[in-house]
C-alpha atoms as a PDB file:
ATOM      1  CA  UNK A   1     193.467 321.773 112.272  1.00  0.00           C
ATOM      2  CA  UNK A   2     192.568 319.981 108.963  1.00  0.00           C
ATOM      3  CA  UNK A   3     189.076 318.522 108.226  1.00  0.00           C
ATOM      4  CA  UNK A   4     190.608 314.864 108.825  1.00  0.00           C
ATOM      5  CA  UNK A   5     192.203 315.889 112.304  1.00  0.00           C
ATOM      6  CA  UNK A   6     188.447 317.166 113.163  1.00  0.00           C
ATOM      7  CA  UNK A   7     186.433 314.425 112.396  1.00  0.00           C
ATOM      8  CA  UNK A   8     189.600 311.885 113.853  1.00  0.00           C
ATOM      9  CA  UNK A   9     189.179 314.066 117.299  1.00  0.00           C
ATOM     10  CA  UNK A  10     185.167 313.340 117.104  1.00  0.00           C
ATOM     11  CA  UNK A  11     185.694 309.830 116.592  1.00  0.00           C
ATOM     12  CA  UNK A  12     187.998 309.367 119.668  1.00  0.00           C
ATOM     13  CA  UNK A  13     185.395 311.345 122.050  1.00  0.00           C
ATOM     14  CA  UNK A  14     187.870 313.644 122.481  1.00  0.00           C
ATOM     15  CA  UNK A  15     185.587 316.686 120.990  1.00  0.00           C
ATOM     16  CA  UNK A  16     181.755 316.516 120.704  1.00  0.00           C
ATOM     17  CA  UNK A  17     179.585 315.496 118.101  1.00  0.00           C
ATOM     18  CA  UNK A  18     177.588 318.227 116.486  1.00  0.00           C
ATOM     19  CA  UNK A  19     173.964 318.133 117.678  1.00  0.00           C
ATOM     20  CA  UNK A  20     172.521 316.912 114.738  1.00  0.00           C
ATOM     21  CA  UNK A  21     174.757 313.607 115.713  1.00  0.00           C
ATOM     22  CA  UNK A  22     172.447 313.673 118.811  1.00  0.00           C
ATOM     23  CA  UNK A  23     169.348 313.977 116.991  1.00  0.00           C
ATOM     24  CA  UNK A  24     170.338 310.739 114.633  1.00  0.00           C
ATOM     25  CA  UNK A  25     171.835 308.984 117.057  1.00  0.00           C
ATOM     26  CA  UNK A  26     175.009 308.610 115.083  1.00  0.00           C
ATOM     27  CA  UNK A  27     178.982 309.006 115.312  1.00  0.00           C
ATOM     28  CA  UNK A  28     181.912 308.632 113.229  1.00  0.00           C
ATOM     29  CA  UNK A  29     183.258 305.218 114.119  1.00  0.00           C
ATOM     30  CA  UNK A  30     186.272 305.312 110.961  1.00  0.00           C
ATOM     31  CA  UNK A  31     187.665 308.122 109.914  1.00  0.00           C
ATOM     32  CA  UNK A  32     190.681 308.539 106.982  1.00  0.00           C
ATOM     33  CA  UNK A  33     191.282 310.683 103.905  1.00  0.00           C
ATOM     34  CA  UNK A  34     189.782 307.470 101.912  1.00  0.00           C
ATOM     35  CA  UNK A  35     186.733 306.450 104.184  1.00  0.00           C
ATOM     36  CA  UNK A  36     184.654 307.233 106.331  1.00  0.00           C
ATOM     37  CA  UNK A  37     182.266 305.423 108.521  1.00  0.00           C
ATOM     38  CA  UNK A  38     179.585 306.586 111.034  1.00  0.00           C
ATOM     39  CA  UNK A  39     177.170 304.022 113.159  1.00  0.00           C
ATOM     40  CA  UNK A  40     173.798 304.994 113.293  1.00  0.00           C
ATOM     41  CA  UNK A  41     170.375 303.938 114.476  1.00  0.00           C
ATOM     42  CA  UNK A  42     166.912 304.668 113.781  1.00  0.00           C
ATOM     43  CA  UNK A  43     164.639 304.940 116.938  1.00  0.00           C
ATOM     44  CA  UNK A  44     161.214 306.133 117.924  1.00  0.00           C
ATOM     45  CA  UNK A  45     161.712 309.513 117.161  1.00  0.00           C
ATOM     46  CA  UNK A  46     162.453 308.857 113.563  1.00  0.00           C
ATOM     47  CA  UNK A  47     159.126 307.049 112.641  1.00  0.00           C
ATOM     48  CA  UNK A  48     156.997 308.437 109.800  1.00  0.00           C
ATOM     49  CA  UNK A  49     152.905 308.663 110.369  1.00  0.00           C
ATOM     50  CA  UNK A  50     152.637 304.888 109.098  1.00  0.00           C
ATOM     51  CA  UNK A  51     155.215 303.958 111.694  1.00  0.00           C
ATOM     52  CA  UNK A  52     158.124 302.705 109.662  1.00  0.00           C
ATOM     53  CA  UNK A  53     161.674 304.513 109.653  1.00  0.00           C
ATOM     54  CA  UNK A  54     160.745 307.928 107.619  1.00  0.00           C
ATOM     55  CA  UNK A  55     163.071 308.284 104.253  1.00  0.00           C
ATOM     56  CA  UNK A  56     164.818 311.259 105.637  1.00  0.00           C
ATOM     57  CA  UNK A  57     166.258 309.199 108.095  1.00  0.00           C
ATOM     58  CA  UNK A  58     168.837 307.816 105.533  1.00  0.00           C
ATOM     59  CA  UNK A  59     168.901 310.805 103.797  1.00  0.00           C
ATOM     60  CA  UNK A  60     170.446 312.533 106.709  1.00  0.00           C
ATOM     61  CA  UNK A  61     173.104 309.863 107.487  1.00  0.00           C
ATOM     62  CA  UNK A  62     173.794 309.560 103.839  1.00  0.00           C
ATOM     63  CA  UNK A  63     174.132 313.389 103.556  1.00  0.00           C
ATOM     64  CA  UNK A  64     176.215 312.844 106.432  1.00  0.00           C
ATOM     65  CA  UNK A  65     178.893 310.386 105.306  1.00  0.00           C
ATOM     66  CA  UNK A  66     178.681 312.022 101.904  1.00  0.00           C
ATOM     67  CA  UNK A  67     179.560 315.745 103.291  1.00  0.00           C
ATOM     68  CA  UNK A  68     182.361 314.449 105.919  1.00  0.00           C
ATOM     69  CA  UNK A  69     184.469 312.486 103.336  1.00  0.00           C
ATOM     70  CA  UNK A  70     184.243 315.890 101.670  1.00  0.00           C
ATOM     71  CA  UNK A  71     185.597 317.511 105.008  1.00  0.00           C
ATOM     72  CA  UNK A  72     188.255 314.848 105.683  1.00  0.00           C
ATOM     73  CA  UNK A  73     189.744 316.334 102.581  1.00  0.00           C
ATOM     74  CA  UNK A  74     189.859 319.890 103.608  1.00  0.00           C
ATOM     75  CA  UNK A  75     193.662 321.747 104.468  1.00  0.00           C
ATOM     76  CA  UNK A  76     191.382 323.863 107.399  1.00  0.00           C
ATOM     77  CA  UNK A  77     188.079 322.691 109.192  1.00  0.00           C
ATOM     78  CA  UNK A  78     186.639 325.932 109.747  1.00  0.00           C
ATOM     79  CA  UNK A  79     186.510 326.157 105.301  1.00  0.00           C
ATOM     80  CA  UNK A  80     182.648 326.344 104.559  1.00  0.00           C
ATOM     81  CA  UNK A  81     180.876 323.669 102.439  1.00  0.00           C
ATOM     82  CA  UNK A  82     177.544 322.441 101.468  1.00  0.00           C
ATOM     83  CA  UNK A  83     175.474 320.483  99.871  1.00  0.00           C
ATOM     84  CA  UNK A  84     174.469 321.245  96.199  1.00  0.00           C
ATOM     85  CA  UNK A  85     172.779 318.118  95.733  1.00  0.00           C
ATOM     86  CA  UNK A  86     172.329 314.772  97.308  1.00  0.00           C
ATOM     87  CA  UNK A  87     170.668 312.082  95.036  1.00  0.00           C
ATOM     88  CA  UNK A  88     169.035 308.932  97.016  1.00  0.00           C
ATOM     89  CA  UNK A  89     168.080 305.509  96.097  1.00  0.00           C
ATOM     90  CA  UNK A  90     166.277 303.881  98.746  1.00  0.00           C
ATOM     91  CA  UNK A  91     167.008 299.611  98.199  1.00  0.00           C
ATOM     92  CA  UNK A  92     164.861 298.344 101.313  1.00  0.00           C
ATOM     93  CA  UNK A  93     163.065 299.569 104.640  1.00  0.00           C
ATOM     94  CA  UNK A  94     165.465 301.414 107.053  1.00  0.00           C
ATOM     95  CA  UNK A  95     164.935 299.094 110.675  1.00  0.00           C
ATOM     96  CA  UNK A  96     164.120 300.513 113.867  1.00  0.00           C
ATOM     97  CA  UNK A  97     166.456 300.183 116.987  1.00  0.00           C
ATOM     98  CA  UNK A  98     169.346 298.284 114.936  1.00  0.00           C
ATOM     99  CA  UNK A  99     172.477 299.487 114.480  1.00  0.00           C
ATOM    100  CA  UNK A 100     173.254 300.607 111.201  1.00  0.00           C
ATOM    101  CA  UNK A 101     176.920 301.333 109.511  1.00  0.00           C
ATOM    102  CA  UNK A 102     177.311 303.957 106.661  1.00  0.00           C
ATOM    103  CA  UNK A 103     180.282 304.551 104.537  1.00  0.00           C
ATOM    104  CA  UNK A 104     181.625 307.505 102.732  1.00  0.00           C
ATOM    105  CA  UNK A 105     183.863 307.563  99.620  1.00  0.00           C
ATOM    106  CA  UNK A 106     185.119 310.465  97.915  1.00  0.00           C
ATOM    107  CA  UNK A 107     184.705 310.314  94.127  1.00  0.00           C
ATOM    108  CA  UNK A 108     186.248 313.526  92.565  1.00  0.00           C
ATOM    109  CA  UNK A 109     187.753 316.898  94.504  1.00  0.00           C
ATOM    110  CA  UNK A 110     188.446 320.296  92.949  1.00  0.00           C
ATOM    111  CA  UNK A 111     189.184 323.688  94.073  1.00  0.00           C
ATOM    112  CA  UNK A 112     185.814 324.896  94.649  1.00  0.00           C
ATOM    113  CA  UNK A 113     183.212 321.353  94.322  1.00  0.00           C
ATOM    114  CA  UNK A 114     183.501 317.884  95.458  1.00  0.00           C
ATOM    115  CA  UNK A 115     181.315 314.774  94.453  1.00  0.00           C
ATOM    116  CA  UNK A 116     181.065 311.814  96.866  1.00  0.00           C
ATOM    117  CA  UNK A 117     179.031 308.437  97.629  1.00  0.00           C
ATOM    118  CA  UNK A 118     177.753 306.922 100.449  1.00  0.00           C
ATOM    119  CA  UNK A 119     176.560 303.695 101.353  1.00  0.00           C
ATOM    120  CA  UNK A 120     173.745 302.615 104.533  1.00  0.00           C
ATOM    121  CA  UNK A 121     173.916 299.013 105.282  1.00  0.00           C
ATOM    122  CA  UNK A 122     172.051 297.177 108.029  1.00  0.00           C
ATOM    123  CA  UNK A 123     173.825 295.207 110.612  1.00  0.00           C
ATOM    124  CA  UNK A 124     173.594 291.752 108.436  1.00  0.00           C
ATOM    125  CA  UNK A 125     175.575 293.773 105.321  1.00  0.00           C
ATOM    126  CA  UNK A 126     172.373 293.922 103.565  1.00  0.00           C
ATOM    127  CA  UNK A 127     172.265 297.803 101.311  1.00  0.00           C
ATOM    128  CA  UNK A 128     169.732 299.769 102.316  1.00  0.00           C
ATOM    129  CA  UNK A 129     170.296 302.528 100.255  1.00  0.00           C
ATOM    130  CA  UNK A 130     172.873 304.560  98.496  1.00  0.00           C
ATOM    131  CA  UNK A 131     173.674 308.151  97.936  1.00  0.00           C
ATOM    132  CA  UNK A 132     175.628 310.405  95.570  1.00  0.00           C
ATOM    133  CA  UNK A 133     176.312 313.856  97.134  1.00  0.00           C
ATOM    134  CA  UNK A 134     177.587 317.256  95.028  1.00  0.00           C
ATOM    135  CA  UNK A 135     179.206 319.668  97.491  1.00  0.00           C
ATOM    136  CA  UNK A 136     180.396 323.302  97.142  1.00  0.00           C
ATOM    137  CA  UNK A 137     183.438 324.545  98.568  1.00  0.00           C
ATOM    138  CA  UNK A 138     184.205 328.274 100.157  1.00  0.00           C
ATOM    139  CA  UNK A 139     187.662 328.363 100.504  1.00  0.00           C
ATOM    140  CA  UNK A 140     188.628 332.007 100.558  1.00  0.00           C
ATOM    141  CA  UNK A 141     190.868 332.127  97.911  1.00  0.00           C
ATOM    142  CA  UNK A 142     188.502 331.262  95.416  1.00  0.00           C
END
């Protein structure tokens, strides 16, 4: 099955979520070779020692939305890719027990790297923070 078909399957319910989807508390809610959108919120278990929302939080959803546009792209789902880099600008706090939407948007594929953006928005549209991912890809042929 292709990348897209994957991540379309997880969406519907009709396979389960990795279990780092567990730990964030997040799931693919659109899914399409253009988009890609996951819910998300911050609880408890994701507060820093000064008890606000700790950065990583967004990091990992924006890593996230950032890697499965990536995957959405891919001819098989079992082809291998990573992140090379992930670049973060944090715009405002990240709120506790809210839901949250991120968005995914591929900005240039080639044979063996992709660049992407993502996008974390709280549940009045406001930008929380944005995210620019490099990713390698270990297709065989390559």
């Amino acid at each position: 099955m292709t990348g897209l078909e994957c991540l379309q399957l997880m969406a519907a319910g009709k396979i389960p979520p990795p279990s780092m989807g567990l730990t964030m508390q997040m799931q693919p809610v659109t899914v399409s070779a253009d988009l890609i959108e996951f819910e998300a919120t911050a609880g408890d278990q994701h507060l820093n020692p000064a008890g606000a929302v700790h950065g990583g939080f967004a990091a990992t959803v924006l890593d996230t939305v950032t890697g499965c546009i990536v995957m959405c792209q891919l001819e098989d789902a079992t082809i291998p890719y990573a992140t090379l880099d992930l670049s973060i600008k944090m715009l405002r706090p990240i709120p506790r027990n809210e839901p949250l939407l991120a968005k995914g948007k591929l900005i240039n594929l080639s044979k063996r790297t992709a660049v992407s953006e993502g996008h974390l928005y709280s549940a009045d549209n406001k930008l929380l923070a944005h995210a620019t991912g490099v990713f390698i890809i270990q297709r065989k042929d390559t």
